[in-house]
N, C-alpha and C. Protein backbone atom coordinates (compact mmCIF):
# COMPACT_ATOMS: atom_id res chain seq x y z
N UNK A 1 141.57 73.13 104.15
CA UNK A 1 140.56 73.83 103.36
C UNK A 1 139.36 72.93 103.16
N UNK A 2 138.09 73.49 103.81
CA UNK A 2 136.70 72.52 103.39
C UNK A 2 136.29 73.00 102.26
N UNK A 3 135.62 72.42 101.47
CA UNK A 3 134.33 73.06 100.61
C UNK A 3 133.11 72.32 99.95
N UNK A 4 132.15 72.95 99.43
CA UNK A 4 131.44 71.80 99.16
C UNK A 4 131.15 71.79 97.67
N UNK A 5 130.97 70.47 97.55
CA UNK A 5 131.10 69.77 96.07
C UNK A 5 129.90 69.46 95.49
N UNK A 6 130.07 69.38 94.58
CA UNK A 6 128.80 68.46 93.60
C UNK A 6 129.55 67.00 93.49
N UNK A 7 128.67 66.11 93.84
CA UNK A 7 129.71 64.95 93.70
C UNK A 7 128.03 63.77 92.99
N UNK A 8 128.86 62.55 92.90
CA UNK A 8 127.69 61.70 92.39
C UNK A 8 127.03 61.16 93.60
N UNK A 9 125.06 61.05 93.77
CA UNK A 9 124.63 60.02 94.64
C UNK A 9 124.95 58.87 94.72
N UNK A 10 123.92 58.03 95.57
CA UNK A 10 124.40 56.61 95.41
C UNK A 10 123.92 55.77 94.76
N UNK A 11 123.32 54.18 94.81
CA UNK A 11 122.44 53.62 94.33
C UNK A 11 121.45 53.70 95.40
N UNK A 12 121.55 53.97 96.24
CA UNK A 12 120.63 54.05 97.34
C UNK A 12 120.15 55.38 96.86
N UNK A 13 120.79 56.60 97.52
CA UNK A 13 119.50 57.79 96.85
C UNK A 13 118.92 57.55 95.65
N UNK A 14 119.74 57.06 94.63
CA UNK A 14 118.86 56.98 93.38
C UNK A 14 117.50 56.14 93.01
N UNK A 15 117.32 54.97 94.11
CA UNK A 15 116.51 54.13 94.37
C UNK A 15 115.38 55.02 95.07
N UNK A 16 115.82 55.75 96.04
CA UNK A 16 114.99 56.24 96.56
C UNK A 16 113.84 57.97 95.96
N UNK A 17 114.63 58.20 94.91
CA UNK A 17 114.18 58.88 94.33
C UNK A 17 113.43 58.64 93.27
N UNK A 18 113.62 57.38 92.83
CA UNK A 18 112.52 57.01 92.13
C UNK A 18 111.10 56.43 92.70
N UNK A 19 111.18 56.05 93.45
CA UNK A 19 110.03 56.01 94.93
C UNK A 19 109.57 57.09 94.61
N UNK A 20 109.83 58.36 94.80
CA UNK A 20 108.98 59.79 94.99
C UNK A 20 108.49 59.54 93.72
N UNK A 21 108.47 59.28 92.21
CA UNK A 21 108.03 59.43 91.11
C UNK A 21 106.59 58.77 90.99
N UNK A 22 106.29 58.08 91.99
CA UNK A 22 104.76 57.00 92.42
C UNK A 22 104.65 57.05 93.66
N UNK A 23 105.02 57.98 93.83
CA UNK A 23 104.25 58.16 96.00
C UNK A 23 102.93 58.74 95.63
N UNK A 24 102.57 59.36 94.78
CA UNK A 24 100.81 60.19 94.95
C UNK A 24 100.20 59.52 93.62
N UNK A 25 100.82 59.17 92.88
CA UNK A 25 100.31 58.80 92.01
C UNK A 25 101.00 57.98 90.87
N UNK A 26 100.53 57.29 89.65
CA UNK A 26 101.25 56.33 88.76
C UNK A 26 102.86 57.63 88.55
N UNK A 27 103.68 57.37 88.17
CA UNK A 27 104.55 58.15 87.80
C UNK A 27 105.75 57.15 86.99
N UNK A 28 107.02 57.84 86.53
CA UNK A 28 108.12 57.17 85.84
C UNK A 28 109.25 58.19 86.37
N UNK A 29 110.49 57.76 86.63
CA UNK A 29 111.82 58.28 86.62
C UNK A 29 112.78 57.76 85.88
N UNK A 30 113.30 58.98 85.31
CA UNK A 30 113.36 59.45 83.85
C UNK A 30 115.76 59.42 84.14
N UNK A 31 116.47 58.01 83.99
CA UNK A 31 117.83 58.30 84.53
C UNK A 31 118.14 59.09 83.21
N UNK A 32 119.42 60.44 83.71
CA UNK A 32 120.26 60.81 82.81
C UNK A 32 121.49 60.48 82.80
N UNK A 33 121.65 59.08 83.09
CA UNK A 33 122.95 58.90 83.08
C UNK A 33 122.70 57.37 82.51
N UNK A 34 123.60 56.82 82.27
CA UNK A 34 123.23 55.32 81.31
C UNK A 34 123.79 54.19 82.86
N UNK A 35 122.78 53.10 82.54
CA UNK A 35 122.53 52.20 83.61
C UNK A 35 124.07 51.34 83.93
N UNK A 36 125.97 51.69 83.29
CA UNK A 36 126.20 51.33 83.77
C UNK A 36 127.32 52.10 84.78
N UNK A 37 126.87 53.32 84.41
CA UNK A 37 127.18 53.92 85.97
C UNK A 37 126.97 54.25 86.93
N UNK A 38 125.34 53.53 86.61
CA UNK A 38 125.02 53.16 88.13
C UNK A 38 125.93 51.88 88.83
N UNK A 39 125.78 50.79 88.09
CA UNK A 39 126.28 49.98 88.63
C UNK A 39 127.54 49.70 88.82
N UNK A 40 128.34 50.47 87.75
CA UNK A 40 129.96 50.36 88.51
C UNK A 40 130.77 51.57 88.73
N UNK A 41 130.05 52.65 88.86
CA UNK A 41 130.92 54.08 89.40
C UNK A 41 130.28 54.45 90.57
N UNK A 42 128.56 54.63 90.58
CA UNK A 42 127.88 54.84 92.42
C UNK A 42 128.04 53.50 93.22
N UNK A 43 128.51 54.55 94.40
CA UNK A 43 128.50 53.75 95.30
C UNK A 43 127.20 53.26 96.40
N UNK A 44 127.94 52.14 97.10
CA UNK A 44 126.23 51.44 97.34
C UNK A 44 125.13 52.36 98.12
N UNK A 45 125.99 53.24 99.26
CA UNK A 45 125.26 54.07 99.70
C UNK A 45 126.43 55.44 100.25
N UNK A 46 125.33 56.05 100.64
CA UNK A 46 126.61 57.39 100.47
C UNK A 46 126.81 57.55 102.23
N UNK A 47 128.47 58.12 102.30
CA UNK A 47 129.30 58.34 103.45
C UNK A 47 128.21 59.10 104.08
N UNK A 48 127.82 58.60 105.84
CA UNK A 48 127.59 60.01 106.29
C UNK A 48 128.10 61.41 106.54
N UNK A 49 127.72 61.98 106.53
CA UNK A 49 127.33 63.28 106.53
C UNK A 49 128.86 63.53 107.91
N UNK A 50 128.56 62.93 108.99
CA UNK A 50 129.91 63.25 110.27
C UNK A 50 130.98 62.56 109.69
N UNK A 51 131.21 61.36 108.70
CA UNK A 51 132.53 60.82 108.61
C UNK A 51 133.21 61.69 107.35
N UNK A 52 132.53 62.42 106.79
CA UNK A 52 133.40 63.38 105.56
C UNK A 52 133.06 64.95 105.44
N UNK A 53 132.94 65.77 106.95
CA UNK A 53 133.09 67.46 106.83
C UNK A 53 133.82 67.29 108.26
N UNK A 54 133.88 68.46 108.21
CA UNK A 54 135.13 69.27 109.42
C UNK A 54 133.80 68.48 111.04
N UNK A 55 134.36 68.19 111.71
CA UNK A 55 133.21 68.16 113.40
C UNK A 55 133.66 69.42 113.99
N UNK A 56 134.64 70.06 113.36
CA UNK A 56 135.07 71.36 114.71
C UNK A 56 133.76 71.90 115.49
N UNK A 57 132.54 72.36 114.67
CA UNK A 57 131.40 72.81 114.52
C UNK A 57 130.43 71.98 116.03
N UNK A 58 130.48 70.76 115.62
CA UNK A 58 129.87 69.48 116.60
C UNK A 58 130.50 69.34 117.86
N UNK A 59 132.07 69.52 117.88
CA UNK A 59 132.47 69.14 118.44
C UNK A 59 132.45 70.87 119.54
N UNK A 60 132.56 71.42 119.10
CA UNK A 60 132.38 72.71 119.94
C UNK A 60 131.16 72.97 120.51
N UNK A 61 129.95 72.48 119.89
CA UNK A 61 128.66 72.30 120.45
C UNK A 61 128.77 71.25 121.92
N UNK A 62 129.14 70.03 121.84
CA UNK A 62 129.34 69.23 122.54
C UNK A 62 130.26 69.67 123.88
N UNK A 63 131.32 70.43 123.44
CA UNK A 63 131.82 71.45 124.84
C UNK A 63 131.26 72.01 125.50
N UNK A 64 130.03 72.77 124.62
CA UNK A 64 129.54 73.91 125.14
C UNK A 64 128.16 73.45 126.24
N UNK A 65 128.32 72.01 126.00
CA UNK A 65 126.83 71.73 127.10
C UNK A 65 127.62 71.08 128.55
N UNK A 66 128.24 71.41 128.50
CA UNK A 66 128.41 70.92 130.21
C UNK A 66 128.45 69.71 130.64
N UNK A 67 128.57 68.87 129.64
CA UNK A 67 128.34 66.91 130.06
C UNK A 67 129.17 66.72 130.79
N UNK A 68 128.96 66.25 132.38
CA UNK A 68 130.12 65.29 132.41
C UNK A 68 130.75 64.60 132.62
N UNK A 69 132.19 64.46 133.09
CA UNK A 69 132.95 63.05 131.94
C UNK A 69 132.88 63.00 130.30
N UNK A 70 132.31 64.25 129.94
CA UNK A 70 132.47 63.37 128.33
C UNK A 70 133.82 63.34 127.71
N UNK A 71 134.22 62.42 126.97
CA UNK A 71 135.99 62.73 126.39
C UNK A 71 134.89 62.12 124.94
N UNK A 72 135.49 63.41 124.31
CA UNK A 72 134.67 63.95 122.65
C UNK A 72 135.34 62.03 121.57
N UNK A 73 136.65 61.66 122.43
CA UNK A 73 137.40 60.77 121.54
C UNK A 73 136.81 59.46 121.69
N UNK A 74 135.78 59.19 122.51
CA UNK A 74 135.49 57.91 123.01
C UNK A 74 133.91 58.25 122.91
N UNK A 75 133.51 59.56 122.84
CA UNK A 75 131.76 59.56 122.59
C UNK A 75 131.25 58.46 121.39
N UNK A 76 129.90 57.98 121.96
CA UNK A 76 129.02 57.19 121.18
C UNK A 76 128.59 58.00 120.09
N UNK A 77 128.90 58.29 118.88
CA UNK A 77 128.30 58.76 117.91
C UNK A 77 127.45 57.55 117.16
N UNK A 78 126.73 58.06 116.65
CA UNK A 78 126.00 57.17 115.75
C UNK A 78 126.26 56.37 114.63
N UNK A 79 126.75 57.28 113.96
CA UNK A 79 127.88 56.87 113.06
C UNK A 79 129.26 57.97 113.54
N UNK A 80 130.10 56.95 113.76
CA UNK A 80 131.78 57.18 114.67
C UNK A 80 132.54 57.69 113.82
N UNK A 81 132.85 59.22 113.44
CA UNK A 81 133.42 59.82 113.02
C UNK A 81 135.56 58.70 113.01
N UNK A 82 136.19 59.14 112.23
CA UNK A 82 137.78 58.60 112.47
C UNK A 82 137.91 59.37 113.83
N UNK A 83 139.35 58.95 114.35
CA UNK A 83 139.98 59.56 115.93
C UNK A 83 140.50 60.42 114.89
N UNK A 84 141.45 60.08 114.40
CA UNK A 84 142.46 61.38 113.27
C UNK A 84 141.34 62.61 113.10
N UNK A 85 139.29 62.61 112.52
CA UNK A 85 139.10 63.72 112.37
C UNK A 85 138.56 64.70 113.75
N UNK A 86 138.10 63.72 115.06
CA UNK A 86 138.47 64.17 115.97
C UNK A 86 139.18 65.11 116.33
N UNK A 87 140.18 64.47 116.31
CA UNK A 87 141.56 65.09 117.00
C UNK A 87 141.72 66.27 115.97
N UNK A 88 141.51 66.43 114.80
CA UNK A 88 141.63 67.23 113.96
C UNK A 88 140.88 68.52 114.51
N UNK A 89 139.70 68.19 114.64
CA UNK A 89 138.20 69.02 115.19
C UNK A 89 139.12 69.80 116.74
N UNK A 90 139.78 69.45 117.60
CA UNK A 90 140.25 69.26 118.57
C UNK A 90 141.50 70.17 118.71
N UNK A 91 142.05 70.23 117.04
CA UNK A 91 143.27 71.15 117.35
C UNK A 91 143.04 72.48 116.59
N UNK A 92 142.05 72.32 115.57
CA UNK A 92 141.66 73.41 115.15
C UNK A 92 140.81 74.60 116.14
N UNK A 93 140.20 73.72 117.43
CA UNK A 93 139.36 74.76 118.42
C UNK A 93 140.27 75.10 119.01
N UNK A 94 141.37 74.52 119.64
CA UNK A 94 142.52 74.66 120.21
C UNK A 94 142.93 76.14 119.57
N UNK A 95 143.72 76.06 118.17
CA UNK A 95 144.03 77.22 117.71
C UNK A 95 143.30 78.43 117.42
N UNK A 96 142.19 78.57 117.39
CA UNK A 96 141.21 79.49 117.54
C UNK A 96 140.32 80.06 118.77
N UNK A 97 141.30 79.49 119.92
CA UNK A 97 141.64 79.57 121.42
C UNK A 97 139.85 79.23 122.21
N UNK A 98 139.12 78.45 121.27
CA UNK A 98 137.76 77.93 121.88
C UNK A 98 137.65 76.87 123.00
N UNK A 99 138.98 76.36 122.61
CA UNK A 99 139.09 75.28 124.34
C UNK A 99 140.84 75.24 124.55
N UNK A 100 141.07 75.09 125.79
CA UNK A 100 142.19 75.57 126.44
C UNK A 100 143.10 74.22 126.36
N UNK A 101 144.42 74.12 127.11
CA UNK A 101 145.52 72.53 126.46
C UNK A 101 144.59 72.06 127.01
N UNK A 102 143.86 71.55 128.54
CA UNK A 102 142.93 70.81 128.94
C UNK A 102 142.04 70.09 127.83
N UNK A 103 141.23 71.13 127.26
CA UNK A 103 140.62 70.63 126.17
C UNK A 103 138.99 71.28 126.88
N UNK A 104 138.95 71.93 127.58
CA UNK A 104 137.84 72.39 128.49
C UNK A 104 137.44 73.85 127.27
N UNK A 105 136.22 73.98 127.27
CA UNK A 105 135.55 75.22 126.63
C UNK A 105 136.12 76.55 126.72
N UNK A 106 136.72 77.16 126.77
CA UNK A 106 136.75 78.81 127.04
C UNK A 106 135.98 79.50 126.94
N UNK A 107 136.01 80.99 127.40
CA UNK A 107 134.55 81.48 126.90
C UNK A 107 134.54 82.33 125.97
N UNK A 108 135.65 82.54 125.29
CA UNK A 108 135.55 82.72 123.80
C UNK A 108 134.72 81.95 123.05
N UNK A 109 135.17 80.59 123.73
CA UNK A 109 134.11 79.10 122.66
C UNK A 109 133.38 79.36 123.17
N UNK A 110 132.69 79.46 124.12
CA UNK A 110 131.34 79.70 124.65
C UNK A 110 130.24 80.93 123.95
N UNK A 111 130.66 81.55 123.77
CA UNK A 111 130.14 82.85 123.02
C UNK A 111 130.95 82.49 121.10
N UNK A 112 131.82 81.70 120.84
CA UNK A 112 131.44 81.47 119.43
C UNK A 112 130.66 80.20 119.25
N UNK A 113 129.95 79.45 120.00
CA UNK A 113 128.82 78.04 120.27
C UNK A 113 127.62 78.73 119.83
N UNK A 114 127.79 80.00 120.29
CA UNK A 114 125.97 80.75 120.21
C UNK A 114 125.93 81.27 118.99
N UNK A 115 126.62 80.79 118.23
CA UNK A 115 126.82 81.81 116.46
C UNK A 115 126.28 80.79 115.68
N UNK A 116 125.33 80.46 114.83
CA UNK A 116 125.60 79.61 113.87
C UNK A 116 126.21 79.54 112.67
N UNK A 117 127.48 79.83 113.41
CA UNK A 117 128.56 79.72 112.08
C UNK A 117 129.29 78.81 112.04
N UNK A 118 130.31 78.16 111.02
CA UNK A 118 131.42 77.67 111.23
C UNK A 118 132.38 78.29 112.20
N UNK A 119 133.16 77.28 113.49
CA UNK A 119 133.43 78.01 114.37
C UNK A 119 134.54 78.50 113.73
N UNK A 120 135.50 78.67 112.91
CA UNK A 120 136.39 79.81 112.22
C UNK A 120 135.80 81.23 112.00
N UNK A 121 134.82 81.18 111.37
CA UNK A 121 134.09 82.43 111.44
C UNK A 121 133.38 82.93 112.37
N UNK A 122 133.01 82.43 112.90
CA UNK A 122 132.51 83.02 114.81
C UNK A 122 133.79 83.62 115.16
N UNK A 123 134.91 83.13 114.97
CA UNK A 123 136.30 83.41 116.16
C UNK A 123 136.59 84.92 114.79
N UNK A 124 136.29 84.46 113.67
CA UNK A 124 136.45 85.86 112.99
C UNK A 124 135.64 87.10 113.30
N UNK A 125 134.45 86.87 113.74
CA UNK A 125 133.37 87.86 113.95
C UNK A 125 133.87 88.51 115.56
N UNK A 126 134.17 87.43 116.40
CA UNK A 126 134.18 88.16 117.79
C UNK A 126 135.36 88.95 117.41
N UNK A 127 136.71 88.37 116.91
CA UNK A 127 137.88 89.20 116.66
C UNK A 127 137.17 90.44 115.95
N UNK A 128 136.79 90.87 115.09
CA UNK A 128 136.63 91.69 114.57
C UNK A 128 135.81 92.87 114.96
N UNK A 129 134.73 92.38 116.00
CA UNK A 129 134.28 93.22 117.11
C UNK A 129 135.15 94.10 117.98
N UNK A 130 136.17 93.05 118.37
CA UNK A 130 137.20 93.71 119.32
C UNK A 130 138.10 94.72 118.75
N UNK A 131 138.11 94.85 117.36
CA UNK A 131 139.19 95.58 116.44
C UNK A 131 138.66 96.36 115.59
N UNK A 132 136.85 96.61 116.08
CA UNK A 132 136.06 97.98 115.14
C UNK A 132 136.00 97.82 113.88
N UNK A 133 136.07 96.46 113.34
CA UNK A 133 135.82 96.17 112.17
C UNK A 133 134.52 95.09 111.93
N UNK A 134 133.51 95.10 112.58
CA UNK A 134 132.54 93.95 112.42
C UNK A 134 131.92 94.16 111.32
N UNK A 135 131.37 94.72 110.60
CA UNK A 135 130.75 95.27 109.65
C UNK A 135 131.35 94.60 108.34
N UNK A 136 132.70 95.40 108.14
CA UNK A 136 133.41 94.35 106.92
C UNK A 136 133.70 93.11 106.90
N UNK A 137 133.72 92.77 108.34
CA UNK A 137 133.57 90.83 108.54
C UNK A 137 132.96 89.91 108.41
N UNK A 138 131.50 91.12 108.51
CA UNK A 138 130.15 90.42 108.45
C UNK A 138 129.88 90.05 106.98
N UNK A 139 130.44 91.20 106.53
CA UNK A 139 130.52 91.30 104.68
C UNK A 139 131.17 89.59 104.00
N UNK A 140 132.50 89.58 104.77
CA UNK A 140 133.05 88.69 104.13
C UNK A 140 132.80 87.84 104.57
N UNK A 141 132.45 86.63 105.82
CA UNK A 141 131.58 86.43 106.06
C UNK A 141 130.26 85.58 105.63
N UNK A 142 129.23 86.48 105.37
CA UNK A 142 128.53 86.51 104.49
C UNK A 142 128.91 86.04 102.72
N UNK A 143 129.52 86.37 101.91
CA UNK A 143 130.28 86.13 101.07
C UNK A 143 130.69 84.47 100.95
N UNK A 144 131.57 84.61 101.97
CA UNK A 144 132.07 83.14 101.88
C UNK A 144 130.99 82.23 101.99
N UNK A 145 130.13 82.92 103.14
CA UNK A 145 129.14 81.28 102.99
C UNK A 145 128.00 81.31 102.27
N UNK A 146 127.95 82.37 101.36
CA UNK A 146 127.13 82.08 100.02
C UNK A 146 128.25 81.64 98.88
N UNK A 147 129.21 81.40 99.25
CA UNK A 147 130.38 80.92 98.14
C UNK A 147 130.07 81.49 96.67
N UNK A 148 130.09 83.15 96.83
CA UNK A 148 130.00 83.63 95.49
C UNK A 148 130.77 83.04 94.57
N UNK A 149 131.06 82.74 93.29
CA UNK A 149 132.21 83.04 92.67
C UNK A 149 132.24 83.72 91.11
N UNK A 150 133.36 83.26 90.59
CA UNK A 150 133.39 83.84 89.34
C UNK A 150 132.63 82.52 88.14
N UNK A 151 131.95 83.32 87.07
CA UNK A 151 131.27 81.90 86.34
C UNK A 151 132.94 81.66 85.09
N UNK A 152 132.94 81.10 84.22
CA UNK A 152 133.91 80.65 83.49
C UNK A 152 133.13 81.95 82.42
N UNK A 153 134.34 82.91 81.74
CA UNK A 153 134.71 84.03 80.89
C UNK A 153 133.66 83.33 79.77
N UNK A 154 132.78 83.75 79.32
CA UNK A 154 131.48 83.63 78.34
C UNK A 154 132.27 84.07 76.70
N UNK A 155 132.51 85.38 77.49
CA UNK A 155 133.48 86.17 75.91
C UNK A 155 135.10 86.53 76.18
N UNK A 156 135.29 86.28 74.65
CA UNK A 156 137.03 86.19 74.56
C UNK A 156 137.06 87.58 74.14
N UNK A 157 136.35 88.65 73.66
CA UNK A 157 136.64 89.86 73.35
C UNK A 157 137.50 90.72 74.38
N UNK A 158 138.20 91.82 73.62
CA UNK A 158 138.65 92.51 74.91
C UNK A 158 137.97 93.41 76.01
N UNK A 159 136.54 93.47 75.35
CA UNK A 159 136.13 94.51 76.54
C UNK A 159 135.23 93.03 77.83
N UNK A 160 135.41 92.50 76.76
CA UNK A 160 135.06 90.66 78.42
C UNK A 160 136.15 90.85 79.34
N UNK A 161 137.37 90.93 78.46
CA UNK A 161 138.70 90.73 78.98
C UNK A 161 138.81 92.00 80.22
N UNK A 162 138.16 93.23 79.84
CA UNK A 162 138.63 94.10 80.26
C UNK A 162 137.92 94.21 81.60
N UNK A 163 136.29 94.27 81.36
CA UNK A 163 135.94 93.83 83.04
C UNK A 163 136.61 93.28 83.71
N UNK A 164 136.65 91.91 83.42
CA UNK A 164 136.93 90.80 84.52
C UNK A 164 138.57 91.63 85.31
N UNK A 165 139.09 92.52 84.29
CA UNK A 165 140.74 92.66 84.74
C UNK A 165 140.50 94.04 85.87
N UNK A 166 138.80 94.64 85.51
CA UNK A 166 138.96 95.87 86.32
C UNK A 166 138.44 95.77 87.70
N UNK A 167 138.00 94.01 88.09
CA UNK A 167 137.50 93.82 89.74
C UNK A 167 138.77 93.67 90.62
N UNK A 168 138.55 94.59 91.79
CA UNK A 168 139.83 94.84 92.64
C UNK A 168 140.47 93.44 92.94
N UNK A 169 142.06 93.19 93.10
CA UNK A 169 142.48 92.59 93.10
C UNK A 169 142.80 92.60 95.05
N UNK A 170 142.39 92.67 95.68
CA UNK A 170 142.84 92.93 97.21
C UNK A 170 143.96 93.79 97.71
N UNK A 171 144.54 94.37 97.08
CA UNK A 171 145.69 95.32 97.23
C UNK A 171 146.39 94.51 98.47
N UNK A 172 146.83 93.47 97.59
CA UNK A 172 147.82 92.51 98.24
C UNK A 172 147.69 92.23 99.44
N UNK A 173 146.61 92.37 99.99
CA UNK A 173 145.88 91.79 101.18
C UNK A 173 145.26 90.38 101.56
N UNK A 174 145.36 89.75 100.19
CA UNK A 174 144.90 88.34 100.04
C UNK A 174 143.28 88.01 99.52
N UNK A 175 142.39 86.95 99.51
CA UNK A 175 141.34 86.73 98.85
C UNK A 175 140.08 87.30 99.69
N UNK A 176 140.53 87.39 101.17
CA UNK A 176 139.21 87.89 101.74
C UNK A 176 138.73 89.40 101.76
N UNK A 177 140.15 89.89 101.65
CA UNK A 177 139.58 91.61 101.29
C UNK A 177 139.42 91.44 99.95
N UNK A 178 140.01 91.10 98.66
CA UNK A 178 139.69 90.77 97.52
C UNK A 178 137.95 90.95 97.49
N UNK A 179 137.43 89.98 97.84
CA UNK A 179 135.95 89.30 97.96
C UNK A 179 135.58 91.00 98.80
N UNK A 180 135.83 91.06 100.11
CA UNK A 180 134.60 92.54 100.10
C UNK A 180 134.57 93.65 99.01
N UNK A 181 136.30 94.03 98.56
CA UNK A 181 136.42 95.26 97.80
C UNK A 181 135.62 94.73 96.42
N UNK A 182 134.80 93.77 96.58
CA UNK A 182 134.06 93.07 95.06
C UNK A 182 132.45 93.61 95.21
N UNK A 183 132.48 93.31 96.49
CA UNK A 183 131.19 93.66 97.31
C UNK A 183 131.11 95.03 97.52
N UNK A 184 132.06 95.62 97.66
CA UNK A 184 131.79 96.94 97.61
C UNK A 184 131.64 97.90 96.44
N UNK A 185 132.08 97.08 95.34
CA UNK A 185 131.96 97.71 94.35
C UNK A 185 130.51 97.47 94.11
N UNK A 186 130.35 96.03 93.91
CA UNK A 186 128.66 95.72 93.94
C UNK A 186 127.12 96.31 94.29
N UNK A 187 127.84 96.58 95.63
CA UNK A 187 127.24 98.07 96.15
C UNK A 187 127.12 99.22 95.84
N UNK A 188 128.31 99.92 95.40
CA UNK A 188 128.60 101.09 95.04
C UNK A 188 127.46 101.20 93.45
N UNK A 189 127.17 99.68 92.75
CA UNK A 189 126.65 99.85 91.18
C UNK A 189 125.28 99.65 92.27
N UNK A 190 124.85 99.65 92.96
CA UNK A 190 123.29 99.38 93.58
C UNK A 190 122.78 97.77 93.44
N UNK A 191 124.06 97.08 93.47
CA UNK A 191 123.27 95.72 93.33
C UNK A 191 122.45 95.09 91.84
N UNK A 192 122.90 95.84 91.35
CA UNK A 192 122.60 95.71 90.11
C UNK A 192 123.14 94.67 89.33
N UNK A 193 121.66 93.58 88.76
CA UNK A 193 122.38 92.19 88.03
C UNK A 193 123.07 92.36 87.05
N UNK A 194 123.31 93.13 86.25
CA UNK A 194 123.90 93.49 85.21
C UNK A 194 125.52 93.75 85.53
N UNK A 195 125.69 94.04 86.77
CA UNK A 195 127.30 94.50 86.55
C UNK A 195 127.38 92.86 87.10
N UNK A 196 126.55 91.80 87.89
CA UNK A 196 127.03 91.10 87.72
C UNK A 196 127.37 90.00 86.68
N UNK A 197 126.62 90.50 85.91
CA UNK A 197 126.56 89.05 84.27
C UNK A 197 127.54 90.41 83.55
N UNK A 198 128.11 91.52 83.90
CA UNK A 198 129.02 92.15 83.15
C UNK A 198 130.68 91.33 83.72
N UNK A 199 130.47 91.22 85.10
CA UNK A 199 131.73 90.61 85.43
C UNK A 199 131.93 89.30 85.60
N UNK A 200 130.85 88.47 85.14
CA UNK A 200 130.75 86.98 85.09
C UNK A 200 130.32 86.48 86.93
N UNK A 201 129.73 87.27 87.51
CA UNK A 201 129.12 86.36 88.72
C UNK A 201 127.94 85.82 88.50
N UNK A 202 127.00 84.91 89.68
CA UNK A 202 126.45 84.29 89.68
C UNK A 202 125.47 85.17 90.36
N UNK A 203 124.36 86.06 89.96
CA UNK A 203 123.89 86.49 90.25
C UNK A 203 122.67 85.93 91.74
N UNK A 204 122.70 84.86 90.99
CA UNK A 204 121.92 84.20 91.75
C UNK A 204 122.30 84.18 93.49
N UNK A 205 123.76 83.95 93.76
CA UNK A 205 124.36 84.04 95.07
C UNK A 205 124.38 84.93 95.64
């Protein structure tokens, strides 16, 4: 399971953001946090970006151009991802049948390369083409990668209580029909912000 976090910068971004506060002119940056967690909870500079998310994404790009000789486990990255998330990247395309035991592209992967999606959801979208359901896929989908969610219950009354208990529960289908039959209700009220600050979403998403 990926997702993304709010986590703390470093001393490095934070250095560098105070720079922007006098790039055009005299300025001050203003910390909300007390000076010693800068110095003993951030770290000196922050992980890149390839050594801490999924490469399935990269690494399916990199199939999809035709290099060759390339072996994805021995490529020059810039900054060198672990072999473990490699290989990880490697068995997850595998199971979502984007490259074959070889390890060669398919053209399933080939046609989910041209999506800019996470390649899980590409392999969800073509499946769902093939099975006359693209539409509600697109929905969920969509959904997931605006990562709607629920905000934390505002009111303890029972009619708070009682919304939140009347959004469809997936009719035991699991969280992704859950999430459209939410959307469809959403729809059904016209999109209207109000049923979402009635059921505690984030309107904003």
């Amino acid at each position: 399971m990926y997702s993304l976090d709010v986590v703390e910068i470093s001393r490095v971004q934070a250095d560098q953001r105070a720079g922007r506060a006098g790039r055009t002119r005299p300025g001050k940056c203003y910390r909300l946090y007390p000076s010693s967690i800068y110095q003993k909870e951030f770290l000196e500079a922050t992980v890149p970006e390839i050594q801490r998310t999924s490469l399935a994404g990269s690494v399916l790009y990199l199939k999809s151009l035709n290099l060759p000789d390339i072996d994805i486990l021995k490529f020059d990255f810039l900054d060198p991802p672990s072999r473990e998330s490699l290989e990880d990247a490697l068995r997850q395309l595998y199971l979502i049948d984007a490259i074959d035991e070889s390890g060669q592209i398919t053209d399933v992967g080939r046609l989910m390369a041209e999506l800019p999606l996470d390649p899980s959801l590409s392999r969800t979208l073509i499946e769902a083409n093939e099975l006359g359901c693209l539409s509600q896929a697109l929905t969920v989908a969509a959904v997931l990668s605006a990562e709607i969610t629920l905000r934390q219950t505002r009111s303890k009354d029972m009619e708070g209580k009682r919304k939140r208990q009347e959004l469809p529960d997936g009719s035991g289908w699991g969280d992704h029909v859950q999430l459209l039959q939410i959307f469809e209700s959403w729809d059904q009220a016209d999109y209207d912000p109000r049923w979402c600050s009635d059921h505690d979403f984030r309107y904003g998403a």
